[in-house]
PDB file of N, CA and C in Angstrom:
ATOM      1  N   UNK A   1      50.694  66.446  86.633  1.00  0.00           N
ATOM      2  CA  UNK A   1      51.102  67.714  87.212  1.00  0.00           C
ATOM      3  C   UNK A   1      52.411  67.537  87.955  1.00  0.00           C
ATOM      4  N   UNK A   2      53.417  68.414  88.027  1.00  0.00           N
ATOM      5  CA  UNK A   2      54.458  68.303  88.105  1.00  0.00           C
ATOM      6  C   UNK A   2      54.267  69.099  89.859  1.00  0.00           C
ATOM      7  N   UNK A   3      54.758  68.585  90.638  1.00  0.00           N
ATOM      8  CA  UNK A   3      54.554  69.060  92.262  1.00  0.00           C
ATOM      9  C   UNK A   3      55.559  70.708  92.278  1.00  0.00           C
ATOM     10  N   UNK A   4      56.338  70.849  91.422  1.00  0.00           N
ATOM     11  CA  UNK A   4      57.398  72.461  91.695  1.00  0.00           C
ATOM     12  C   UNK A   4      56.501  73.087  91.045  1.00  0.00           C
ATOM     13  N   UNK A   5      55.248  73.188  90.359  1.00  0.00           N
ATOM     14  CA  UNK A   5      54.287  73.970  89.768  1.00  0.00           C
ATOM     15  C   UNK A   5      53.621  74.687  91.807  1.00  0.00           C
ATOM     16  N   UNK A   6      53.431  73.487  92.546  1.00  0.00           N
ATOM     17  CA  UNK A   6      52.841  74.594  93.915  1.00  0.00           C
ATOM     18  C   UNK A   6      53.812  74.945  94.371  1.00  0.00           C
ATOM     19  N   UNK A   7      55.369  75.287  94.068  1.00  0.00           N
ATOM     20  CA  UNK A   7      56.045  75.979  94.608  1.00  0.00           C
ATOM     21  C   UNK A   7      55.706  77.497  94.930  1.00  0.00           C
ATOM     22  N   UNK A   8      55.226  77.955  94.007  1.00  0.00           N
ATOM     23  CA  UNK A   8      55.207  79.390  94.387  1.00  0.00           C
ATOM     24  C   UNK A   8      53.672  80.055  95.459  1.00  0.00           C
ATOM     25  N   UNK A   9      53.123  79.148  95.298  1.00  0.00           N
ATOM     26  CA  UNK A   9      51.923  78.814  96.100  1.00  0.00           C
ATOM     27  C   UNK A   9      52.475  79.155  97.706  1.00  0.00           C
ATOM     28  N   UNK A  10      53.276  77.441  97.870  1.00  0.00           N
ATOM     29  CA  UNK A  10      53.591  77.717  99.158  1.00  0.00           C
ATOM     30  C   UNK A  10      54.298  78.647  99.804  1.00  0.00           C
ATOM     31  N   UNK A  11      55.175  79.037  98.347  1.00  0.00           N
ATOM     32  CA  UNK A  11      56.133  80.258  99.302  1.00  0.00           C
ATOM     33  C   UNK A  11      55.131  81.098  99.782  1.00  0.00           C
ATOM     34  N   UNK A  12      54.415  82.066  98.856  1.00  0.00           N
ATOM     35  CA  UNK A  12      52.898  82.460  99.145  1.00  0.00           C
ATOM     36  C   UNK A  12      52.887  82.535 100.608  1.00  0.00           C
ATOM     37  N   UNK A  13      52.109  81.104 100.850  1.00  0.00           N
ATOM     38  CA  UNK A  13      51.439  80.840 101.888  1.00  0.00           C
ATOM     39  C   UNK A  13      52.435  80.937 103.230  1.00  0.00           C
ATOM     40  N   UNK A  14      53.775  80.509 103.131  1.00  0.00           N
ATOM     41  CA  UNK A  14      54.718  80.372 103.683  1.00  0.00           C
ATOM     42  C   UNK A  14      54.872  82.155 104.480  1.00  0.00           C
ATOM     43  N   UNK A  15      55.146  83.541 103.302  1.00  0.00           N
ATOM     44  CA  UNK A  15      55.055  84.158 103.991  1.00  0.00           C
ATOM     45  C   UNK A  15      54.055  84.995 104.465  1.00  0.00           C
ATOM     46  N   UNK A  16      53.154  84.756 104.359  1.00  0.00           N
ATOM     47  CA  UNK A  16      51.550  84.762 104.814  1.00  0.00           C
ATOM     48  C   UNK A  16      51.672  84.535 106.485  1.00  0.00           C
ATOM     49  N   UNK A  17      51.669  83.481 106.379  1.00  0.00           N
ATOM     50  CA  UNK A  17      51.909  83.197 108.010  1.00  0.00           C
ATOM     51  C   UNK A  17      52.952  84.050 108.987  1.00  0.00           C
ATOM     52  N   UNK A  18      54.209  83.745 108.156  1.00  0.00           N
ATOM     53  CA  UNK A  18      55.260  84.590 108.897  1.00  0.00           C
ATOM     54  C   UNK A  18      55.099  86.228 108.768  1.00  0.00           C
ATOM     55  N   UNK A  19      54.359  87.122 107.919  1.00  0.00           N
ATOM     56  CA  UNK A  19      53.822  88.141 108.338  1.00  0.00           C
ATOM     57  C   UNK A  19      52.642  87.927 109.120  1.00  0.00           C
ATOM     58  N   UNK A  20      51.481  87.627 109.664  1.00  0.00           N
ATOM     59  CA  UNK A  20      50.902  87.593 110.260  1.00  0.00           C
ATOM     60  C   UNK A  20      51.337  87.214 111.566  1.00  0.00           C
ATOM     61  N   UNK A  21      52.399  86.501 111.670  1.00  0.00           N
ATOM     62  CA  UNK A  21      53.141  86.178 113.320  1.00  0.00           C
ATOM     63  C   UNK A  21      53.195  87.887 113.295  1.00  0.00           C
ATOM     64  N   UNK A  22      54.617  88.591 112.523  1.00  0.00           N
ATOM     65  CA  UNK A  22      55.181  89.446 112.634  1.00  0.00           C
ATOM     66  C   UNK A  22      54.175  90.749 112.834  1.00  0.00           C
ATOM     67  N   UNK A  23      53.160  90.352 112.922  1.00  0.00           N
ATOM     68  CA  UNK A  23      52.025  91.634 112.521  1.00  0.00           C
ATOM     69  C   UNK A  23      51.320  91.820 113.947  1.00  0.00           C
ATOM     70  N   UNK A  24      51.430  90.765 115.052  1.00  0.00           N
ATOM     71  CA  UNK A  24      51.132  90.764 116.319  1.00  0.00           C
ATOM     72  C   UNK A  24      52.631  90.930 116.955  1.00  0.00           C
ATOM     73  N   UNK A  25      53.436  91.286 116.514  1.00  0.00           N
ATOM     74  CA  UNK A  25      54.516  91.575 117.504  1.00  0.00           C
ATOM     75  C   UNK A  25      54.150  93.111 118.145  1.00  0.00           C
ATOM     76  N   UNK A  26      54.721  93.689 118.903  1.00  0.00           N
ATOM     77  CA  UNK A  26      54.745  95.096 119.529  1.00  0.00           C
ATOM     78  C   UNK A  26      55.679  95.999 118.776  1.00  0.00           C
ATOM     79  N   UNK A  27      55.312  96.978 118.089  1.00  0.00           N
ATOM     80  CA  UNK A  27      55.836  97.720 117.062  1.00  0.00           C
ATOM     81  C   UNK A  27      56.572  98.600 118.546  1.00  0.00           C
ATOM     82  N   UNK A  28      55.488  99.145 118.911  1.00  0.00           N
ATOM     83  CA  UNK A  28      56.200 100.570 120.315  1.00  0.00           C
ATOM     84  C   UNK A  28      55.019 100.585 121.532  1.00  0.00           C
ATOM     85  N   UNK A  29      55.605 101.089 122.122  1.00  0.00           N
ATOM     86  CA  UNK A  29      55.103 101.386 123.857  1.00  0.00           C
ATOM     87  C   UNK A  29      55.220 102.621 124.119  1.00  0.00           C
ATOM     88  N   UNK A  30      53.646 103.370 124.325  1.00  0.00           N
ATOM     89  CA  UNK A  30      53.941 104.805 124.890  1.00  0.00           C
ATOM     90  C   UNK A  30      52.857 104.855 125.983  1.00  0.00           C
ATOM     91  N   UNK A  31      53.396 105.420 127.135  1.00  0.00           N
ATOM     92  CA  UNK A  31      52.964 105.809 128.146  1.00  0.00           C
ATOM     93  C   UNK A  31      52.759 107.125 128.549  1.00  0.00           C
ATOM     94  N   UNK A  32      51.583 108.214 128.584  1.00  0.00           N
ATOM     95  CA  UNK A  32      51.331 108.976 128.611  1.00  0.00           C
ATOM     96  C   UNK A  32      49.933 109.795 129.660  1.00  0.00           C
ATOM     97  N   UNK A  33      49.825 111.307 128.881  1.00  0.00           N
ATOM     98  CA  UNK A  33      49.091 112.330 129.640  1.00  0.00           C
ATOM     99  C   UNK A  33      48.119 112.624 128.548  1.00  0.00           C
ATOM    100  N   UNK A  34      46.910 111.694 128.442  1.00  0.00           N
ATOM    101  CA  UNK A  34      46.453 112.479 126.770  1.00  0.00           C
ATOM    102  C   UNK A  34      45.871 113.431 127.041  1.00  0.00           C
ATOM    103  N   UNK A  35      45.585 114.284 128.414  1.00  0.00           N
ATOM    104  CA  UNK A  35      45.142 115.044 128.960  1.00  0.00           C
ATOM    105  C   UNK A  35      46.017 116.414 127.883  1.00  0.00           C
ATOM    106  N   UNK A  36      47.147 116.395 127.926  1.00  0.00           N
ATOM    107  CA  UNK A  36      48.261 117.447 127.412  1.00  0.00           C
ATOM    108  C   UNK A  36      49.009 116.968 126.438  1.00  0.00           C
ATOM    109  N   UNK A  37      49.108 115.525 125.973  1.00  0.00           N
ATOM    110  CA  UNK A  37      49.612 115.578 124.720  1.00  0.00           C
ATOM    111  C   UNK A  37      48.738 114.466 124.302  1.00  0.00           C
ATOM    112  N   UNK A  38      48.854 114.875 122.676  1.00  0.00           N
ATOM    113  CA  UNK A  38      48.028 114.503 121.425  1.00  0.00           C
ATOM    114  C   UNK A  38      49.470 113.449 120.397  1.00  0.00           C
ATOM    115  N   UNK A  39      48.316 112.087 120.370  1.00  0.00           N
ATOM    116  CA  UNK A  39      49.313 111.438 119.380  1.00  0.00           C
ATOM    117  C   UNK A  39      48.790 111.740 117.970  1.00  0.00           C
ATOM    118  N   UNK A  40      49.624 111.316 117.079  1.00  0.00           N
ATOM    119  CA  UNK A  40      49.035 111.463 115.430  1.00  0.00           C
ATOM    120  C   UNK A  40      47.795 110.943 115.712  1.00  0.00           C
ATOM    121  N   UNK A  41      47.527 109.360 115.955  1.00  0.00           N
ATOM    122  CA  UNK A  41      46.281 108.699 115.609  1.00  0.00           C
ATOM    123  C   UNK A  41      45.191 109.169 116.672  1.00  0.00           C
ATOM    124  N   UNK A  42      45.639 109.968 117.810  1.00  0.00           N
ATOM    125  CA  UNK A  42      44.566 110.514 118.993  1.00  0.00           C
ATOM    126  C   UNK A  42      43.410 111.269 118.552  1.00  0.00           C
ATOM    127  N   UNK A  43      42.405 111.199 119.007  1.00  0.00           N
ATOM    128  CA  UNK A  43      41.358 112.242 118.905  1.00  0.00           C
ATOM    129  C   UNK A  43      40.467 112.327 119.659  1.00  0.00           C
ATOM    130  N   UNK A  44      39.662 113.238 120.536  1.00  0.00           N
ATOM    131  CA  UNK A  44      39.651 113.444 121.501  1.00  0.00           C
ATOM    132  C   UNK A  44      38.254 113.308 121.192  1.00  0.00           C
ATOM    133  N   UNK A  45      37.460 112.149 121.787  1.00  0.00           N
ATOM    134  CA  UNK A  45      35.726 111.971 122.567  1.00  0.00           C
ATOM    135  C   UNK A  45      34.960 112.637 122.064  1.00  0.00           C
ATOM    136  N   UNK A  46      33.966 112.556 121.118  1.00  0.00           N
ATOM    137  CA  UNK A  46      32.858 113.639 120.360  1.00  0.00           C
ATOM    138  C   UNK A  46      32.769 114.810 121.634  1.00  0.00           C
ATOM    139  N   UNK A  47      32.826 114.813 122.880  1.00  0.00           N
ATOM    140  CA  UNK A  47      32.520 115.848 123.722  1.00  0.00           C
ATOM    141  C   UNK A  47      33.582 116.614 123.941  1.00  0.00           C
ATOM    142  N   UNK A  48      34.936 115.836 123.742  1.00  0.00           N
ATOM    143  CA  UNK A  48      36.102 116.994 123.575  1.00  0.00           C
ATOM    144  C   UNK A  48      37.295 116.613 124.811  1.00  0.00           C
ATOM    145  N   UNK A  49      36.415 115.364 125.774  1.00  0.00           N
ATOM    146  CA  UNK A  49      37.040 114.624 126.594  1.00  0.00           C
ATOM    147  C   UNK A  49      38.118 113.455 126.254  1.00  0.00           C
ATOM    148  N   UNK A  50      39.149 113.374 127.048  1.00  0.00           N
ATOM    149  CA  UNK A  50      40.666 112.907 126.760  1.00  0.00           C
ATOM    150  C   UNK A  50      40.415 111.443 127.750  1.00  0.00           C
ATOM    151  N   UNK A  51      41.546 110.418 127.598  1.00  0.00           N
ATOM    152  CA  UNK A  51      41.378 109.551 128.426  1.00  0.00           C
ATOM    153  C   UNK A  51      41.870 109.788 129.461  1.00  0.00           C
ATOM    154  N   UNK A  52      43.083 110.655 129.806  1.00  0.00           N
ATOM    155  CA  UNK A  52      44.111 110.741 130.863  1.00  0.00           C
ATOM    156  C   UNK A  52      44.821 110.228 130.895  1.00  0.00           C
ATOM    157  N   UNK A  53      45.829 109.696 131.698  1.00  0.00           N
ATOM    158  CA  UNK A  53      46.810 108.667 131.500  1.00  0.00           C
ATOM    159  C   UNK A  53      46.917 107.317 130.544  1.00  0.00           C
ATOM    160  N   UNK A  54      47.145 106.954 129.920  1.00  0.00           N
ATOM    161  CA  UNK A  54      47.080 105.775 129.274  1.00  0.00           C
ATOM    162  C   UNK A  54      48.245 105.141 128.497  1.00  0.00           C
ATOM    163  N   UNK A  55      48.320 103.915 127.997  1.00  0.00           N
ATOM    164  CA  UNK A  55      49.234 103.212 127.949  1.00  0.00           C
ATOM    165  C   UNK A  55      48.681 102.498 126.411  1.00  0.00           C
ATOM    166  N   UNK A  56      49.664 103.213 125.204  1.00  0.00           N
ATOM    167  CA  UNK A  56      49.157 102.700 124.180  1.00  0.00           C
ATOM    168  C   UNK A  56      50.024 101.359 123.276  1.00  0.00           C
ATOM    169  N   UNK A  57      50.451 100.434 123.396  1.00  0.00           N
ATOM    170  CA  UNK A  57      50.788  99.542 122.603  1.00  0.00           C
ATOM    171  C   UNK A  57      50.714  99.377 120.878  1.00  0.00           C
ATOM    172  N   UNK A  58      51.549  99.806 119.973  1.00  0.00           N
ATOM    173  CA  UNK A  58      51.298  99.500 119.069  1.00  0.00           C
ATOM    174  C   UNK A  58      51.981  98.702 118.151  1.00  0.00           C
ATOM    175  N   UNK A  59      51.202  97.860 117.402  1.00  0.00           N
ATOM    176  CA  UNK A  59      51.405  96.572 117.111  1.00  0.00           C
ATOM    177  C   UNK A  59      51.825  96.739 115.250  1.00  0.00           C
ATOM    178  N   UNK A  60      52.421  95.815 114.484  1.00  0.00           N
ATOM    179  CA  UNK A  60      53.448  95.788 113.657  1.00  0.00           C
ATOM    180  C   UNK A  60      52.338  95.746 112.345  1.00  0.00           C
ATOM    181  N   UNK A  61      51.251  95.658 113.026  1.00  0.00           N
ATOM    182  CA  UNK A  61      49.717  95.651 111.981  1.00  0.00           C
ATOM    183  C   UNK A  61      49.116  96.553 112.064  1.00  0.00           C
ATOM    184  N   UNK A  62      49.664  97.833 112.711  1.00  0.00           N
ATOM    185  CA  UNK A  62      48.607  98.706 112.366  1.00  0.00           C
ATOM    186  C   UNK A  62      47.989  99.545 113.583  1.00  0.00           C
ATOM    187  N   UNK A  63      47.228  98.172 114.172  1.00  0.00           N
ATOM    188  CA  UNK A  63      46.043  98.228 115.512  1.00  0.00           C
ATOM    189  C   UNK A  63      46.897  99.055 116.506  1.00  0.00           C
ATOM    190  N   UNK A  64      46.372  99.827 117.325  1.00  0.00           N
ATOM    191  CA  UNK A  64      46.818 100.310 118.662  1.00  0.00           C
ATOM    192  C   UNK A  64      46.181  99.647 119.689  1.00  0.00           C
ATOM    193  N   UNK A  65      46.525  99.248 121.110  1.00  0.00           N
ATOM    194  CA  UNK A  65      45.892  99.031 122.002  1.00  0.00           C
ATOM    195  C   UNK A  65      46.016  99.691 123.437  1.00  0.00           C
ATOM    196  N   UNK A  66      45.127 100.228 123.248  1.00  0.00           N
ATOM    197  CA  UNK A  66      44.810 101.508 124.884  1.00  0.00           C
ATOM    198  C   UNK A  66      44.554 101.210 126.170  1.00  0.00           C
ATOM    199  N   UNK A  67      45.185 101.120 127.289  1.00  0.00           N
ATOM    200  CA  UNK A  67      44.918 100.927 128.362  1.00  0.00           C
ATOM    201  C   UNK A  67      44.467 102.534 129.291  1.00  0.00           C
ATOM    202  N   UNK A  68      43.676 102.336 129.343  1.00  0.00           N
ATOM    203  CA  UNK A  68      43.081 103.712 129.984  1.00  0.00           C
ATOM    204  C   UNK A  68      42.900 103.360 131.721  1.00  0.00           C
ATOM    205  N   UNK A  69      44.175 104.160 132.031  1.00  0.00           N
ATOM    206  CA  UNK A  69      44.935 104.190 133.763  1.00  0.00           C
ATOM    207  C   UNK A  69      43.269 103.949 134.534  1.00  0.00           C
ATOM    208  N   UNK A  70      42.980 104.949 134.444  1.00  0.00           N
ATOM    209  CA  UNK A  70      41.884 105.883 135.550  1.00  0.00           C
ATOM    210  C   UNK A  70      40.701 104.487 135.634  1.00  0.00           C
ATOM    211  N   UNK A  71      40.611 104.253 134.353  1.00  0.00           N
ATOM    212  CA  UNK A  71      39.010 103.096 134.531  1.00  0.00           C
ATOM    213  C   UNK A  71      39.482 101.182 134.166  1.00  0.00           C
ATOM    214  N   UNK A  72      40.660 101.147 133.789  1.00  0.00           N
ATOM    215  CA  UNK A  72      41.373  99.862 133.679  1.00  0.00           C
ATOM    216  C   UNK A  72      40.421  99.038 132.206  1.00  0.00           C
ATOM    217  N   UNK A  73      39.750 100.257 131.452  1.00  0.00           N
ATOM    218  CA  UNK A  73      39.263  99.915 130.230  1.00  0.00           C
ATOM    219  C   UNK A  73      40.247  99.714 129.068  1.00  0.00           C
ATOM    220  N   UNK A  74      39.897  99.046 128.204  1.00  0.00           N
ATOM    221  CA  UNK A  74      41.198  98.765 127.057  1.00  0.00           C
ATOM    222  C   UNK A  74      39.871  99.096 125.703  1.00  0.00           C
ATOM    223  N   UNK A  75      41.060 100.086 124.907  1.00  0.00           N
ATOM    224  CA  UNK A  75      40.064  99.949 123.803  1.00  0.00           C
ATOM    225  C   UNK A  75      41.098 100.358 122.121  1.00  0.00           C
ATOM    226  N   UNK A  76      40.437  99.701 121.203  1.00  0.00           N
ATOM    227  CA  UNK A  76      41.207  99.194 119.867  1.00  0.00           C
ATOM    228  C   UNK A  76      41.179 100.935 118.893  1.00  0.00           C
ATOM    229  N   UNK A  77      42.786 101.473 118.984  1.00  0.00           N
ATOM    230  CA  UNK A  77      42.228 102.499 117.675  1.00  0.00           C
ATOM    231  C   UNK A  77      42.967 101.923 116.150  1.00  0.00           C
ATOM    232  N   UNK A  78      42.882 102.446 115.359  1.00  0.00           N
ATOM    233  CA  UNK A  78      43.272 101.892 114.328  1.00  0.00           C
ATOM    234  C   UNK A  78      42.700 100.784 113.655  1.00  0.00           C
ATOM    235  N   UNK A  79      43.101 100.118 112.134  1.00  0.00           N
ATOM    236  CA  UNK A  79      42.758  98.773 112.214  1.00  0.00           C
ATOM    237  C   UNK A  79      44.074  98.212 111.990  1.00  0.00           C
ATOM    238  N   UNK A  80      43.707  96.725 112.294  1.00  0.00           N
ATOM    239  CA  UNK A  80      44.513  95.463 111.856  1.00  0.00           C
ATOM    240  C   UNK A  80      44.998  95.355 110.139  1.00  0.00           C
ATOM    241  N   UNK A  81      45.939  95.818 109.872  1.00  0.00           N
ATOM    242  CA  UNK A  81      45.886  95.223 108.142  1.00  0.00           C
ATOM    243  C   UNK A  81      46.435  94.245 107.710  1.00  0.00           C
ATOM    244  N   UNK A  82      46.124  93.267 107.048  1.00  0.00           N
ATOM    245  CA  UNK A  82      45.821  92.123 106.521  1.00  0.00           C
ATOM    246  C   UNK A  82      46.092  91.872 105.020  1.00  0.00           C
ATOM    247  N   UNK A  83      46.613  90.854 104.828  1.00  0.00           N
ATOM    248  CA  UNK A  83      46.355  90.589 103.378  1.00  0.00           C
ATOM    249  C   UNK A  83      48.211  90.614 102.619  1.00  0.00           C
ATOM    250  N   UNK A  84      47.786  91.297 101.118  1.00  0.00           N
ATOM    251  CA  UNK A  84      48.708  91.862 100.735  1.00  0.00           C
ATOM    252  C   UNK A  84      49.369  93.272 101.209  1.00  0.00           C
ATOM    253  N   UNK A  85      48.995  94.004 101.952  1.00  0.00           N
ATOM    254  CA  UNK A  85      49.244  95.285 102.806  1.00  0.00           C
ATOM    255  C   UNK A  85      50.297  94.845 103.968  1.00  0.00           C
ATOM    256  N   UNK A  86      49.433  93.039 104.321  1.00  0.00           N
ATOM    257  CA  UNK A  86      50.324  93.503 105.559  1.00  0.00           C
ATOM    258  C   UNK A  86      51.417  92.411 105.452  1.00  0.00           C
ATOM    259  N   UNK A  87      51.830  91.902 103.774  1.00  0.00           N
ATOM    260  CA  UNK A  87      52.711  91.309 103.800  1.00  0.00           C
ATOM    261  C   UNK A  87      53.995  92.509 103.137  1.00  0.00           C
ATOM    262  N   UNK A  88      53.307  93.231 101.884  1.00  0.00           N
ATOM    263  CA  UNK A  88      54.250  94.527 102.063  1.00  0.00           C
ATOM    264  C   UNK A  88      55.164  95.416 103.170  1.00  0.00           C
ATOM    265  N   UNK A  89      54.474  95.723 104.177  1.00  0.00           N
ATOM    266  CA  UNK A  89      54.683  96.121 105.260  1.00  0.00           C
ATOM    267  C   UNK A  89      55.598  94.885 106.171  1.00  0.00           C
ATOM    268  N   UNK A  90      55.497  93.341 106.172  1.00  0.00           N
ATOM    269  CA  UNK A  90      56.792  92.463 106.432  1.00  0.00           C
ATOM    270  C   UNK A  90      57.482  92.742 105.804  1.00  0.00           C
ATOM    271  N   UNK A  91      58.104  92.832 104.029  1.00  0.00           N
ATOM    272  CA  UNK A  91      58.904  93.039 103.345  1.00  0.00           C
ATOM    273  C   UNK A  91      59.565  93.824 103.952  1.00  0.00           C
ATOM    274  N   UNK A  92      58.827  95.141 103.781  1.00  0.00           N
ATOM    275  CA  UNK A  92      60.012  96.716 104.158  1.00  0.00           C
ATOM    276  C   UNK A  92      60.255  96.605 105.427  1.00  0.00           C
ATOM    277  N   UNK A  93      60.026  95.844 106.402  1.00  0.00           N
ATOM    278  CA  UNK A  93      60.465  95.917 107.608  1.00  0.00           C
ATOM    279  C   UNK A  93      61.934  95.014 107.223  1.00  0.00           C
ATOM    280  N   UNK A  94      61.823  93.389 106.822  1.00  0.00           N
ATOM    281  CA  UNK A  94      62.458  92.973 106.240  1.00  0.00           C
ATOM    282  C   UNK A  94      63.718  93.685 105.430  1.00  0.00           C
ATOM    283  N   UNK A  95      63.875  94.419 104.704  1.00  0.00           N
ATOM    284  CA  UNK A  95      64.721  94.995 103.910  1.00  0.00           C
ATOM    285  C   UNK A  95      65.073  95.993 104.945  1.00  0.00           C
ATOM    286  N   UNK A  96      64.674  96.553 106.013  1.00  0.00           N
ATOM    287  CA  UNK A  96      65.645  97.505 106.874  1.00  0.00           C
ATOM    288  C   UNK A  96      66.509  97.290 108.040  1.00  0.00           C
ATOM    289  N   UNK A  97      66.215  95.313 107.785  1.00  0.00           N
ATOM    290  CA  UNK A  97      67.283  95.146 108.977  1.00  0.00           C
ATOM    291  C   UNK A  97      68.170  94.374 107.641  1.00  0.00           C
ATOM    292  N   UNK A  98      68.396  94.382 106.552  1.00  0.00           N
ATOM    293  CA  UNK A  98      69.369  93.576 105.587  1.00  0.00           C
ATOM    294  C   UNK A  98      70.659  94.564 105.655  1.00  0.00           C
ATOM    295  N   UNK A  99      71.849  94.354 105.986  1.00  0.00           N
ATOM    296  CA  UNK A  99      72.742  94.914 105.863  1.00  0.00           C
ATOM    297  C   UNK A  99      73.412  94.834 104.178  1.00  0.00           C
ATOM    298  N   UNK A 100      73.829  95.826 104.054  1.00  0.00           N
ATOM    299  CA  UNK A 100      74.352  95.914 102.412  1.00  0.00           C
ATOM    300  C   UNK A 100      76.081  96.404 102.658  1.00  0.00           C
TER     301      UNK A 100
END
């Protein structure tokens, strides 16, 4: 077996990793009133109750992470994506900082 046969393997694997770094970075930071405003991914408590102030982090994978002011609770909306999804999603990030 000729060893440049696992070349394409490792590249593979190679950017596997480096999207998955890139997939825990901090996409955006919003600080808010969910009392009065509604994000896309928001939805408001089977009873119709809001968190209030909160502090949502969202990450380059997907996940959101909620800091809810009033009770210092943290809680996960969205999911994590993984895989081939979330090496696509490195690519096109990839290709929008390439200058042409």
């Amino acid at each position: 077996m000729n060893v440049t046969q696992y070349n394409h393997i490792v590249e593979q694997q190679r950017e596997l990793v480096e999207a998955e770094a890139w997939g825990k970075m901090t996409d955006s930071i919003h600080s808010f009133n969910s009392d009065d405003t509604n994000m896309w991914y928001d939805r408001p408590q089977e009873n119709g109750k809001r968190d209030g102030r909160v502090i949502d982090i969202s990450y380059n994978s997907g996940l959101i992470k909620r800091k809810i002011s009033s009770t210092g609770k943290t809680v996960f909306i969205g999911k994590r994506v993984k895989g081939e999804i979330l090496i696509d999603r490195f690519r096109r990030s990839l290709q929008g900082k390439i200058k042409t």
